[in-house]
C-alpha atoms as a PDB file:
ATOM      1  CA  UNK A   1     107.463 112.290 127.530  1.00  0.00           C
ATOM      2  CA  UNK A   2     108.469 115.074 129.853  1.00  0.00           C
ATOM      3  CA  UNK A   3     105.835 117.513 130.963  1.00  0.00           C
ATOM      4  CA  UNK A   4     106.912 120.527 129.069  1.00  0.00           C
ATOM      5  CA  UNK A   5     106.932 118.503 125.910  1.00  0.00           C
ATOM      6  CA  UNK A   6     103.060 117.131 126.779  1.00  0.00           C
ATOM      7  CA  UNK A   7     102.273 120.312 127.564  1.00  0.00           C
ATOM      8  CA  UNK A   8     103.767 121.995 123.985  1.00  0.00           C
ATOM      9  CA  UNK A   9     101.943 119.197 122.508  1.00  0.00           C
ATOM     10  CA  UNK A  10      98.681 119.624 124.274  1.00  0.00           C
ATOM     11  CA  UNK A  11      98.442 123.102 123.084  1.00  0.00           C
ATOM     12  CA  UNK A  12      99.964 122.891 119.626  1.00  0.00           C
ATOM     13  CA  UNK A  13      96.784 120.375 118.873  1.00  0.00           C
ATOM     14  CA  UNK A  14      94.627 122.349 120.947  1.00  0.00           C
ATOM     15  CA  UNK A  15      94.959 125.226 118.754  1.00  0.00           C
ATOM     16  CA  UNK A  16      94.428 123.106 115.386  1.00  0.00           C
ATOM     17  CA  UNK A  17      91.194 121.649 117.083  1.00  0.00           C
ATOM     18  CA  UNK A  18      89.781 124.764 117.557  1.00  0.00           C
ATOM     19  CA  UNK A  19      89.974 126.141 114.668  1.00  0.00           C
ATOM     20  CA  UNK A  20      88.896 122.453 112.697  1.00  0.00           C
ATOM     21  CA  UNK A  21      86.087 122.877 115.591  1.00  0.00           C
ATOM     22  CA  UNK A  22      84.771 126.205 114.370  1.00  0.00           C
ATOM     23  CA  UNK A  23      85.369 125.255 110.943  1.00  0.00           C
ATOM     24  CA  UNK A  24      83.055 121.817 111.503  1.00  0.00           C
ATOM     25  CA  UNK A  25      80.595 124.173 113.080  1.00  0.00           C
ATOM     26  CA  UNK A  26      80.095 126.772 110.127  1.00  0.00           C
ATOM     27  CA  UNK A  27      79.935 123.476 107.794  1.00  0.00           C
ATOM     28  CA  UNK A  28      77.200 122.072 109.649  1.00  0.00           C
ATOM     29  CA  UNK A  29      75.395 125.510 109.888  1.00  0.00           C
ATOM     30  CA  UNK A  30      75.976 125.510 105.753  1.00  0.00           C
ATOM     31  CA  UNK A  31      75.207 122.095 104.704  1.00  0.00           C
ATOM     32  CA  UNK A  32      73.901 120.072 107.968  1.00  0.00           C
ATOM     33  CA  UNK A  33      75.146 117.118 109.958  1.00  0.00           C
ATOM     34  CA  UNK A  34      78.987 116.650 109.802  1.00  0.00           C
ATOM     35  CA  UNK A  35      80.526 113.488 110.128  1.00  0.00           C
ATOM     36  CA  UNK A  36      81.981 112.206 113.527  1.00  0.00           C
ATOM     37  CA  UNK A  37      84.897 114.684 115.029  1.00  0.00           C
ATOM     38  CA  UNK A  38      87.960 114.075 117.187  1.00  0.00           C
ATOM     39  CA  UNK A  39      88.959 115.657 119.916  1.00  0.00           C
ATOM     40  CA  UNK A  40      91.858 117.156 120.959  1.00  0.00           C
ATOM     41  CA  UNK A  41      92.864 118.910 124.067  1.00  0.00           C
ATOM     42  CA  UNK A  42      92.722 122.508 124.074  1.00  0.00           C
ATOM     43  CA  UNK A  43      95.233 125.012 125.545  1.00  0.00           C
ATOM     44  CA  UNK A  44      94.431 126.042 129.083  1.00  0.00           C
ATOM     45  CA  UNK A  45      91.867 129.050 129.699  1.00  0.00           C
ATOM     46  CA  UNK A  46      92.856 131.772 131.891  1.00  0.00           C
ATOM     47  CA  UNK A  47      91.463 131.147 135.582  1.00  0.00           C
ATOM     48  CA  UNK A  48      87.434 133.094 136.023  1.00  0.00           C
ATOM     49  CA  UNK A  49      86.388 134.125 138.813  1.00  0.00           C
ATOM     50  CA  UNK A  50      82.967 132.140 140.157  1.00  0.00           C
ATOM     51  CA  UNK A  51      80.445 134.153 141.918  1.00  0.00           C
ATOM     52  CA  UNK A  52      76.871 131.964 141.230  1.00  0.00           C
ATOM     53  CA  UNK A  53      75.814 129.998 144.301  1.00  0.00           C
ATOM     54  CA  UNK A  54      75.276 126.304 143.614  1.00  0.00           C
ATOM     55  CA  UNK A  55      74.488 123.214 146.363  1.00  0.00           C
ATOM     56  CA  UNK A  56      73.972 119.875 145.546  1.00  0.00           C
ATOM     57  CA  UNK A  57      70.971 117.674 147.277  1.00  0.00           C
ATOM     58  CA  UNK A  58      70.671 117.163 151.057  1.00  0.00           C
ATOM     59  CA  UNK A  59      72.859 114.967 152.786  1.00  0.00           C
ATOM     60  CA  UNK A  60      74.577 114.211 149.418  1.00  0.00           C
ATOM     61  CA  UNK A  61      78.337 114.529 148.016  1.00  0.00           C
ATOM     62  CA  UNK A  62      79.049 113.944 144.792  1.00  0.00           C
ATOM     63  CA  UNK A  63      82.265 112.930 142.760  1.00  0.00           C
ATOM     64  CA  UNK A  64      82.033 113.601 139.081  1.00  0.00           C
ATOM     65  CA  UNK A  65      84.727 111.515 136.972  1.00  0.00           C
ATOM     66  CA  UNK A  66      85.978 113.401 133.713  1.00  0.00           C
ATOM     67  CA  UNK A  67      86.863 111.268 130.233  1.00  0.00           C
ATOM     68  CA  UNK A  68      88.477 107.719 131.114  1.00  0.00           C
ATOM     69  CA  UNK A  69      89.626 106.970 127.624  1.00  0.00           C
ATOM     70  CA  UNK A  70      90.640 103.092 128.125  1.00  0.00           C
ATOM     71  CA  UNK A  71      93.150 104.352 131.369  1.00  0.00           C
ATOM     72  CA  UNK A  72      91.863 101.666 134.267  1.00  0.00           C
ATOM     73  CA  UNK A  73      94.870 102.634 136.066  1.00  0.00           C
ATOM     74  CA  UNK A  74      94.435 106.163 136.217  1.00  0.00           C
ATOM     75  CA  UNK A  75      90.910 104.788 137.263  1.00  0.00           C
ATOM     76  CA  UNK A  76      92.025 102.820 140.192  1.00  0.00           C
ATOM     77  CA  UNK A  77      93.715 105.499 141.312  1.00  0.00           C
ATOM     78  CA  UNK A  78      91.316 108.421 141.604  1.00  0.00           C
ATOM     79  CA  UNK A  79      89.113 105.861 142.702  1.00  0.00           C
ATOM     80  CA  UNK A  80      91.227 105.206 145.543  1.00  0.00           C
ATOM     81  CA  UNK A  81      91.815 109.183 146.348  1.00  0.00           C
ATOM     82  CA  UNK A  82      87.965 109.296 145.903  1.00  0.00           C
ATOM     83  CA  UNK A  83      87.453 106.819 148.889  1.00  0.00           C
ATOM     84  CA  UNK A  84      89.846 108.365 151.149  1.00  0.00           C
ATOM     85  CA  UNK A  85      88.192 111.833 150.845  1.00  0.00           C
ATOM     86  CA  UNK A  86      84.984 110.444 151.625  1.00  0.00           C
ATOM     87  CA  UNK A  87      85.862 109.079 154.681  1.00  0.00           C
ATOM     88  CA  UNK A  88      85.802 113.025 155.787  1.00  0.00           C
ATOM     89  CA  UNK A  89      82.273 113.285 155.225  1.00  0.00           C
ATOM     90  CA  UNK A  90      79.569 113.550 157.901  1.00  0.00           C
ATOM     91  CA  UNK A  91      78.089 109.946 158.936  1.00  0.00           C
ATOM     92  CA  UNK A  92      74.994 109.187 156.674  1.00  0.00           C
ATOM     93  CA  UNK A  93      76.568 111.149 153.821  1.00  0.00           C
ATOM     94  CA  UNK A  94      75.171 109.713 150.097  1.00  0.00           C
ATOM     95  CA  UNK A  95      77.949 108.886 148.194  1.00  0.00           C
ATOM     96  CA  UNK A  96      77.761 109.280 144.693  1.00  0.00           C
ATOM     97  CA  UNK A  97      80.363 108.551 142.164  1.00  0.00           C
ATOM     98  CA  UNK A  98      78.438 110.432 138.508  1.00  0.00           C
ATOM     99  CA  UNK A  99      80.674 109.125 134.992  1.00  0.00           C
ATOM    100  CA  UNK A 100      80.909 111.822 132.423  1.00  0.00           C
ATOM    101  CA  UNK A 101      81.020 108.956 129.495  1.00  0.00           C
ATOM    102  CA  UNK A 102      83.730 107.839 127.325  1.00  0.00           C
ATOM    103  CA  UNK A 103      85.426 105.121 128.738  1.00  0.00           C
ATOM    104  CA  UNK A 104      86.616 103.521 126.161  1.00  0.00           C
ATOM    105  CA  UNK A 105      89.009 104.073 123.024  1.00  0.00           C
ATOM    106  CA  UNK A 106      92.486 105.275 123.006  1.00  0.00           C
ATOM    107  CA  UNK A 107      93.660 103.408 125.405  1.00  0.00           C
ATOM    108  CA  UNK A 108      94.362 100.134 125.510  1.00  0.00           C
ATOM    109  CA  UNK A 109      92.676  99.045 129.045  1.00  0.00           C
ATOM    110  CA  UNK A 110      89.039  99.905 127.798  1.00  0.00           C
ATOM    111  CA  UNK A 111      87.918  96.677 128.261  1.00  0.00           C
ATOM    112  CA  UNK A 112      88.979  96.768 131.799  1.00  0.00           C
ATOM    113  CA  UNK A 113      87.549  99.781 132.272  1.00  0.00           C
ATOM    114  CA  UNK A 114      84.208  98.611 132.008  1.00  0.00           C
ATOM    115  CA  UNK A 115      85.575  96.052 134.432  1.00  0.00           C
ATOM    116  CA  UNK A 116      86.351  97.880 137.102  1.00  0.00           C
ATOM    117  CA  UNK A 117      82.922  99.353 136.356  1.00  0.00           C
ATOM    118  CA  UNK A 118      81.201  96.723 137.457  1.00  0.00           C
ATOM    119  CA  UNK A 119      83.602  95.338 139.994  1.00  0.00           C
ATOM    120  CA  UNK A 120      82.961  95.295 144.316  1.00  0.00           C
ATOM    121  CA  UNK A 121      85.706  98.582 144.058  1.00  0.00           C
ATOM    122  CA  UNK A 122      83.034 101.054 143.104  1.00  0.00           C
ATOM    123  CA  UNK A 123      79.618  99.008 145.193  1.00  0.00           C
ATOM    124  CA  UNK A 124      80.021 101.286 147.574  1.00  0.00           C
ATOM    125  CA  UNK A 125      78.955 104.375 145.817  1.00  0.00           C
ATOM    126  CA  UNK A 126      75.756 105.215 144.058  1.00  0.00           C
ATOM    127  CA  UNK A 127      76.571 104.964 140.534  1.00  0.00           C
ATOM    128  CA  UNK A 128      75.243 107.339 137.828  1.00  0.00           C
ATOM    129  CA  UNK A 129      76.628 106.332 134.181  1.00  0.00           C
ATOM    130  CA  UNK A 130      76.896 108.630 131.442  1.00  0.00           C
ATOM    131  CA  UNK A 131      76.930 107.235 127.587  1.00  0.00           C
ATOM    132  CA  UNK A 132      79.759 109.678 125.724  1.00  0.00           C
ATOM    133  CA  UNK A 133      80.384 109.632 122.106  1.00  0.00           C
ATOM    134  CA  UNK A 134      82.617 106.967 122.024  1.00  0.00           C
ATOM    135  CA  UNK A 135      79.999 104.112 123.727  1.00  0.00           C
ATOM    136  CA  UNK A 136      77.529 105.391 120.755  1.00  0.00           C
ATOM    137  CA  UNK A 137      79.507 104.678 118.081  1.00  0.00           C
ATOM    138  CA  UNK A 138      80.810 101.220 120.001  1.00  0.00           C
ATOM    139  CA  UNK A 139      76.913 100.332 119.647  1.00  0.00           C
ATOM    140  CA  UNK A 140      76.896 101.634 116.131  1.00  0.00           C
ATOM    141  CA  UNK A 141      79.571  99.482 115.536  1.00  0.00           C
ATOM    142  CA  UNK A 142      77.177  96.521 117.188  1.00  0.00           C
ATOM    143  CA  UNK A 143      74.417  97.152 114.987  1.00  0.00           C
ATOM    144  CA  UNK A 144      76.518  98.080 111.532  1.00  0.00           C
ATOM    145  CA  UNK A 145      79.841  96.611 110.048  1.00  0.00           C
ATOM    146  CA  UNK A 146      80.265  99.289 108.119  1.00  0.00           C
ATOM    147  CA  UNK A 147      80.812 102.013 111.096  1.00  0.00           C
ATOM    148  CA  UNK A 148      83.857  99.996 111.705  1.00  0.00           C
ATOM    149  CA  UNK A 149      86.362 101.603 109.272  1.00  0.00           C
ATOM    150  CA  UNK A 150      85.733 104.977 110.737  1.00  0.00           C
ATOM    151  CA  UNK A 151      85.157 104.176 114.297  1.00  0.00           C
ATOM    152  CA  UNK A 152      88.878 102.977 114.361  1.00  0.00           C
ATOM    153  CA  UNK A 153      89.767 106.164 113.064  1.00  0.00           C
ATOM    154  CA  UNK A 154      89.422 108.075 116.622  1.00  0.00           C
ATOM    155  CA  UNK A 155      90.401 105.443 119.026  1.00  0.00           C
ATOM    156  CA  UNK A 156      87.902 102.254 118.026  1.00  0.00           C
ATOM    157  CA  UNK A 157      91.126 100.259 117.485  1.00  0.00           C
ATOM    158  CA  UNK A 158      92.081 100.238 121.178  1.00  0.00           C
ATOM    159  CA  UNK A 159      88.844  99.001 122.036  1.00  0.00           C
ATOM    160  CA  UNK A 160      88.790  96.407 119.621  1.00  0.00           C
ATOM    161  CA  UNK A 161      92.486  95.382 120.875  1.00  0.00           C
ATOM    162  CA  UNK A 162      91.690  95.023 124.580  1.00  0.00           C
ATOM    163  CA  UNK A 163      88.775  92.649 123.754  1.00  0.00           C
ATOM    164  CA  UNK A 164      91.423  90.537 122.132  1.00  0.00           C
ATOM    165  CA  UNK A 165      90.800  91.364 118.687  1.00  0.00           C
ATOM    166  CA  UNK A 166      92.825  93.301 115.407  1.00  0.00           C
ATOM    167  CA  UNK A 167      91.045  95.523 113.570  1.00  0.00           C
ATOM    168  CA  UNK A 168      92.010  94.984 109.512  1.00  0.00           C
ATOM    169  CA  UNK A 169      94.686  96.930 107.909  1.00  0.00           C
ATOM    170  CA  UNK A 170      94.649 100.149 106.302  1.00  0.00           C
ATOM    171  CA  UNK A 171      91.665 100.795 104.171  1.00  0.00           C
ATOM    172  CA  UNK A 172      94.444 102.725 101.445  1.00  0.00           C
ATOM    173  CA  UNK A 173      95.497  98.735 100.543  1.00  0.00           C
ATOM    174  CA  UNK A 174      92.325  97.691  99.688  1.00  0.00           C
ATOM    175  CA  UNK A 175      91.994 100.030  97.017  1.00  0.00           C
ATOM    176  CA  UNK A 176      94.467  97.985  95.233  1.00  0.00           C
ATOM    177  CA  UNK A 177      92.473  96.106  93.398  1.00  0.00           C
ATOM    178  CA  UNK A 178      88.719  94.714  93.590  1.00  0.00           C
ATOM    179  CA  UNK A 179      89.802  91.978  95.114  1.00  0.00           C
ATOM    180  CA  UNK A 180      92.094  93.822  98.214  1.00  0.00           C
ATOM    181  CA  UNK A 181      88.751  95.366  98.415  1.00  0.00           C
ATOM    182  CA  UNK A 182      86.938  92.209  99.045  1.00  0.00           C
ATOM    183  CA  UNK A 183      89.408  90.889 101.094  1.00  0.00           C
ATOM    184  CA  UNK A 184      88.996  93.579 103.523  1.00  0.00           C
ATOM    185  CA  UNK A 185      85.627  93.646 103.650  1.00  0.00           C
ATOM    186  CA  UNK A 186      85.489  89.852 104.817  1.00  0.00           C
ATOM    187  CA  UNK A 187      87.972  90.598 107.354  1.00  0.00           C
ATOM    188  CA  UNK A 188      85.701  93.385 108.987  1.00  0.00           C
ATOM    189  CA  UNK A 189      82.704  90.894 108.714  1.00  0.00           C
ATOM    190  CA  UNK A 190      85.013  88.496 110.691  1.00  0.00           C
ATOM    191  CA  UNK A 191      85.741  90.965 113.107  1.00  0.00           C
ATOM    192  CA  UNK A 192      82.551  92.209 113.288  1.00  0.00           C
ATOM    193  CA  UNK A 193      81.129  88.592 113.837  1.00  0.00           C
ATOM    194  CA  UNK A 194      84.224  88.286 116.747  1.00  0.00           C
ATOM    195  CA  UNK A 195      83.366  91.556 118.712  1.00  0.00           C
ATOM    196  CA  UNK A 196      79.326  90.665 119.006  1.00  0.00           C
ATOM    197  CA  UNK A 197      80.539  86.951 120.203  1.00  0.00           C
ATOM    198  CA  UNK A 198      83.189  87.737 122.555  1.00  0.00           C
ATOM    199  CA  UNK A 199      81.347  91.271 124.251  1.00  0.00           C
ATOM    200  CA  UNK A 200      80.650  89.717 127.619  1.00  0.00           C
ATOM    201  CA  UNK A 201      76.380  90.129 128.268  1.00  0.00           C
ATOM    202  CA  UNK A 202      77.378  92.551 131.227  1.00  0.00           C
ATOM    203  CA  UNK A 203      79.672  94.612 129.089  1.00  0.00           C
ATOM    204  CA  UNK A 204      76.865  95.065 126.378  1.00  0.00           C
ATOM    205  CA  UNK A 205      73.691  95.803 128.994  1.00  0.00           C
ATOM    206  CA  UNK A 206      76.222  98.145 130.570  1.00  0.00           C
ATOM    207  CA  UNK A 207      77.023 100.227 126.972  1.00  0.00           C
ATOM    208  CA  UNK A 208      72.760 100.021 126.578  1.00  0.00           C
ATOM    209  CA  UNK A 209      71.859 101.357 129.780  1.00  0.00           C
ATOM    210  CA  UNK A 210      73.760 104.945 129.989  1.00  0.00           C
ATOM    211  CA  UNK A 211      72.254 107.603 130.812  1.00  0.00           C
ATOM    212  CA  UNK A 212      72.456 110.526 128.376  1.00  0.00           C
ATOM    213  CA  UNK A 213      72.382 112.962 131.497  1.00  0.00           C
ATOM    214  CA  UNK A 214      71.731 113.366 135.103  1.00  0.00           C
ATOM    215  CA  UNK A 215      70.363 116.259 137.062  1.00  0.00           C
ATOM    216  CA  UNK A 216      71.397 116.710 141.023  1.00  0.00           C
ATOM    217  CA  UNK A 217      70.321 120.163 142.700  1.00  0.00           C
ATOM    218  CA  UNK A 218      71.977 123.201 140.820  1.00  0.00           C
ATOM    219  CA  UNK A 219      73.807 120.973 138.525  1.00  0.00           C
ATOM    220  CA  UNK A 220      73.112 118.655 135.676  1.00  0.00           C
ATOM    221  CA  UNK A 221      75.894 116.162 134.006  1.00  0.00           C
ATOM    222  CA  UNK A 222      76.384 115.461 130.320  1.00  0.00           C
ATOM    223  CA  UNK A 223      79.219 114.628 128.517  1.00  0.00           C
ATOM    224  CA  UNK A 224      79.487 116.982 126.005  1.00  0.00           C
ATOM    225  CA  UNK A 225      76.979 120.036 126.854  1.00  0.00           C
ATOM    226  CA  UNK A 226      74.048 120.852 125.983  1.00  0.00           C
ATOM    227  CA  UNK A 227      72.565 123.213 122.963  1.00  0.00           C
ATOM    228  CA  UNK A 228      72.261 126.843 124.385  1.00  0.00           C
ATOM    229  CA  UNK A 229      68.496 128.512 124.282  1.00  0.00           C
ATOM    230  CA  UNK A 230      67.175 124.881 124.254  1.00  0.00           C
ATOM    231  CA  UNK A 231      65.346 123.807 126.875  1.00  0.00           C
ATOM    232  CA  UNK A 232      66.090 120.232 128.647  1.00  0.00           C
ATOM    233  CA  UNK A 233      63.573 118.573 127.144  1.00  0.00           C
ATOM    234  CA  UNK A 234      64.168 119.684 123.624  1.00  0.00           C
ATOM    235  CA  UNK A 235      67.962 118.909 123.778  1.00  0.00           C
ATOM    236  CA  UNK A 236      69.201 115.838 121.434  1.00  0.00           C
ATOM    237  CA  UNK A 237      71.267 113.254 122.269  1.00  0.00           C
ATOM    238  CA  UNK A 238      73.548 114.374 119.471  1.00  0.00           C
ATOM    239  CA  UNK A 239      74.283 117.650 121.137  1.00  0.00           C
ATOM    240  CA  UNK A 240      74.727 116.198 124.840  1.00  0.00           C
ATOM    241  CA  UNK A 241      76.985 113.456 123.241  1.00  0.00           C
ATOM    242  CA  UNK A 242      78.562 115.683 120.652  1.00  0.00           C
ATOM    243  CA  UNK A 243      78.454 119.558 121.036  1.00  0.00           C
ATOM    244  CA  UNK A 244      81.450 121.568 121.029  1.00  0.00           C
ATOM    245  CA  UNK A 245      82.182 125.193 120.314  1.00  0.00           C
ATOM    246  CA  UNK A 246      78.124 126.642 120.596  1.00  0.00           C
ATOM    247  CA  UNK A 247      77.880 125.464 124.436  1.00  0.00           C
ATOM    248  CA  UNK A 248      81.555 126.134 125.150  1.00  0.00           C
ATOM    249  CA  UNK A 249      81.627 129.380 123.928  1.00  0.00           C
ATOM    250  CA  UNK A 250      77.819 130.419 124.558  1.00  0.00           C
ATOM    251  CA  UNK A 251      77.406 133.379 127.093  1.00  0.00           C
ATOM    252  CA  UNK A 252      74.078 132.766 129.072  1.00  0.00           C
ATOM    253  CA  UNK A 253      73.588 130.614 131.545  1.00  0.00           C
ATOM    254  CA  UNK A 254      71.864 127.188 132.101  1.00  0.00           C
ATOM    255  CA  UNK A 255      69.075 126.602 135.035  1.00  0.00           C
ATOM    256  CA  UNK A 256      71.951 123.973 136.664  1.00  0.00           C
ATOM    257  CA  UNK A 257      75.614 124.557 136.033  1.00  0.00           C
ATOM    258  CA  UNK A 258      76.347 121.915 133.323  1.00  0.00           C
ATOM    259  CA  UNK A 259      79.047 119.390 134.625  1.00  0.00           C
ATOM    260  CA  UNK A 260      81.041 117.718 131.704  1.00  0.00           C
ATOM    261  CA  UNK A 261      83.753 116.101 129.814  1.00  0.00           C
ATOM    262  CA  UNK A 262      84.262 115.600 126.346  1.00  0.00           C
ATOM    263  CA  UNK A 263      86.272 118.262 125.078  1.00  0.00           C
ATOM    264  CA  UNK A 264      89.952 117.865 126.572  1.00  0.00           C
ATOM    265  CA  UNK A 265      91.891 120.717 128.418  1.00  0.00           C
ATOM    266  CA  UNK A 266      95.359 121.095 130.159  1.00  0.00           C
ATOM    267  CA  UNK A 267      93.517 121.489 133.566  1.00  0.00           C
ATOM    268  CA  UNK A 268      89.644 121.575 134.729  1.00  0.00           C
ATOM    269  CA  UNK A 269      87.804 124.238 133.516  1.00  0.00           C
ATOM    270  CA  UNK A 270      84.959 126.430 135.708  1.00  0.00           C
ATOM    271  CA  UNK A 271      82.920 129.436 135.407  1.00  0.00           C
ATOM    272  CA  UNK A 272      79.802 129.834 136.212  1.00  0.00           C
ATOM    273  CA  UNK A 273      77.917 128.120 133.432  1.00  0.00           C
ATOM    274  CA  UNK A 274      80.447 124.772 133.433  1.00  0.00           C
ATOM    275  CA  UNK A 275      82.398 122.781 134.590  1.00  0.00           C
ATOM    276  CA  UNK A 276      84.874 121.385 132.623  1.00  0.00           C
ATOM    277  CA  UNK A 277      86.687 117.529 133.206  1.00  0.00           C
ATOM    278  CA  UNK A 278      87.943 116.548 130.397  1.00  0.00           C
ATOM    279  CA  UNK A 279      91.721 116.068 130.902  1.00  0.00           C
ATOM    280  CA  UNK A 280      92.933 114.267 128.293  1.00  0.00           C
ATOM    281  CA  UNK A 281      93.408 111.743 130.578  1.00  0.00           C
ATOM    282  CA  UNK A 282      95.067 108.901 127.512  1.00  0.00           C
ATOM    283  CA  UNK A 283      97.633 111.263 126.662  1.00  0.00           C
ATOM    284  CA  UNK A 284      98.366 113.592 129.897  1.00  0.00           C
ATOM    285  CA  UNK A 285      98.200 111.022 132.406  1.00  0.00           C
ATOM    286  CA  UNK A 286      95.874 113.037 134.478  1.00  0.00           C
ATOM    287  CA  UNK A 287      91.850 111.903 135.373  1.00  0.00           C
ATOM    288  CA  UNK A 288      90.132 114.672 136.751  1.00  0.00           C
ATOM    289  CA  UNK A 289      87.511 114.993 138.662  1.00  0.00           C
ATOM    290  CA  UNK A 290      85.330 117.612 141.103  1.00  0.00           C
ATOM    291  CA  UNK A 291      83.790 116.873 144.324  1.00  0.00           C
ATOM    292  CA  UNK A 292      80.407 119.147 144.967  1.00  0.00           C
ATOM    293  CA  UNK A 293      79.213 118.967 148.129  1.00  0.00           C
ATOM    294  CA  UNK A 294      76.670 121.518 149.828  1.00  0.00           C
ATOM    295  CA  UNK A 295      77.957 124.911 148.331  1.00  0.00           C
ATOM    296  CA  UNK A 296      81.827 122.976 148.105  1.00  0.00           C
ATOM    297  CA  UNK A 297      83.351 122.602 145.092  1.00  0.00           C
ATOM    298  CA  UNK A 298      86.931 120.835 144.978  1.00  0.00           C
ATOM    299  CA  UNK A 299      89.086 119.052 142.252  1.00  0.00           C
ATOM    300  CA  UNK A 300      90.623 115.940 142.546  1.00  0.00           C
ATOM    301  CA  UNK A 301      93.345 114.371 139.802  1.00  0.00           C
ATOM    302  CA  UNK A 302      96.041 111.471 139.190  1.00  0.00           C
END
């Protein structure tokens, strides 16, 4: 795919998500919860100018990794940029590498991913995990058959396929008959039975233990965002994993500038509320991801 094709893609879906976004948003306001939503990336904002002062922590740099999305080699490689930039850093320099979440679905090297995670590559960092939307509804999947049919729907199948397994057909030929319908719900329960036999005991403490944010001077990480006129302690996990549109679009500030992913763009995003990752790193080709350190702020991307 040549870049001025992605890119006429990128915004031609970025414009329908939007407005499905909004749309989501007024139904929730009307009727309550909506169902699960997929992201798409959005068309690229016009550049703001920054003027709030920010620092992170003494003595401390920090390397915040947008939306993985099942791309280990995109991974390795702004790993490997990562680890070259920090040799620049004053001697007794933290390290810290912070995950925004998602680093699975849509692409078919999640279970590596998780991997490389855990591999010597990354030991010499401190490590701060995110969960993202997508590792919730891999442990919803854990806990519920069920959840399977629709966590395929927005990139659940990729997952399933890199731990070696196929998800079942369409649902629409099940509907056949009672019996398609029975069929299909056996092969789920054998797939379901396959995924919590053949998740490796790392992989599943790993998708347990994420943190649902992480707070580092004048900044705090989420995936998604967080719920604006909330305080910290009052946000839910279904906003940081899930919010859209009412942090996005919110005017007022947070106490920290809010550091996150979830919501894909053509390029990084910042103002002076947010920072912006998300890259839409399965489809672009491009893992973003900012570098704070002191009053610094840089980007960094495949």
């Amino acid at each position: 795919m040549s870049d001025q094709t992605r890119q006429s893609f990128l915004q031609r879906i970025g414009n329908l998500t939007r407005s499905a976004t909004s749309l989501r948003a007024r139904i929730r306001r009307g009727i309550g919860r909506s169902s699960p939503e997929v992201a798409e990336p959005e068309s690229e904002a016009a550049p703001v100018e920054v003027t709030r002062q920010t620092r992170t922590p003494d003595g401390q740099c920090i390397y915040a990794i947008g939306d993985v999305h099942g791309r280990c080699d995109l991974l390795k490689k702004l790993v490997e940029q990562i680890e070259e930039d920090s040799k620049s850093l004053p001697n007794g320099t933290k390290r810290v590498l912070v995950f925004l979440g998602d680093y699975i679905d849509r692409g078919l090297q999640s279970k590596d991913v998780i991997d490389f995670l855990q591999s010597e590559q990354v030991q010499a960092f401190e490590r701060v995990f995110l969960m993202g939307n997508h590792e919730e509804a891999l442990l919803r999947f854990l806990n519920d058959v069920n959840f399977g049919k629709q966590w395929v729907r927005y990139g659940g199948a990729e997952t399933l396929y890199s731990y070696g397994l196929q998800p079942p057909p369409n649902a629409r030929a099940a509907m056949q008959s009672h019996e398609a319908m029975q069929a299909y719900q056996r092969a789920w329960d054998k797939v379901w039975t396959e995924f919590r036999n053949r998740l490796p005991e790392n992989h599943l403490k790993f998708y347990q233990g994420l943190q649902h944010y992480h707070v580092a001077g004048d900044y705090l990480f989420v995936h998604a965002g967080l719920r604006p006129g909330e305080e910290l302690e009052k946000q839910t996990v279904r906003d940081m994993l899930w919010i859209r549109e009412e942090f996005l679009d919110a005017p007022e500030q947070f106490p920290q500038v809010v550091v996150h992913g979830h919501t894909p763009t053509d390029a990084v995003f910042r103002d002076n509320r947010r920072i912006g990752l998300d890259t839409g790193a399965f489809i672009s080709g491009k893992l973003s991801a900012v570098r704070l350190f002191g009053d610094e702020v840089s980007f960094l991307s495949t």
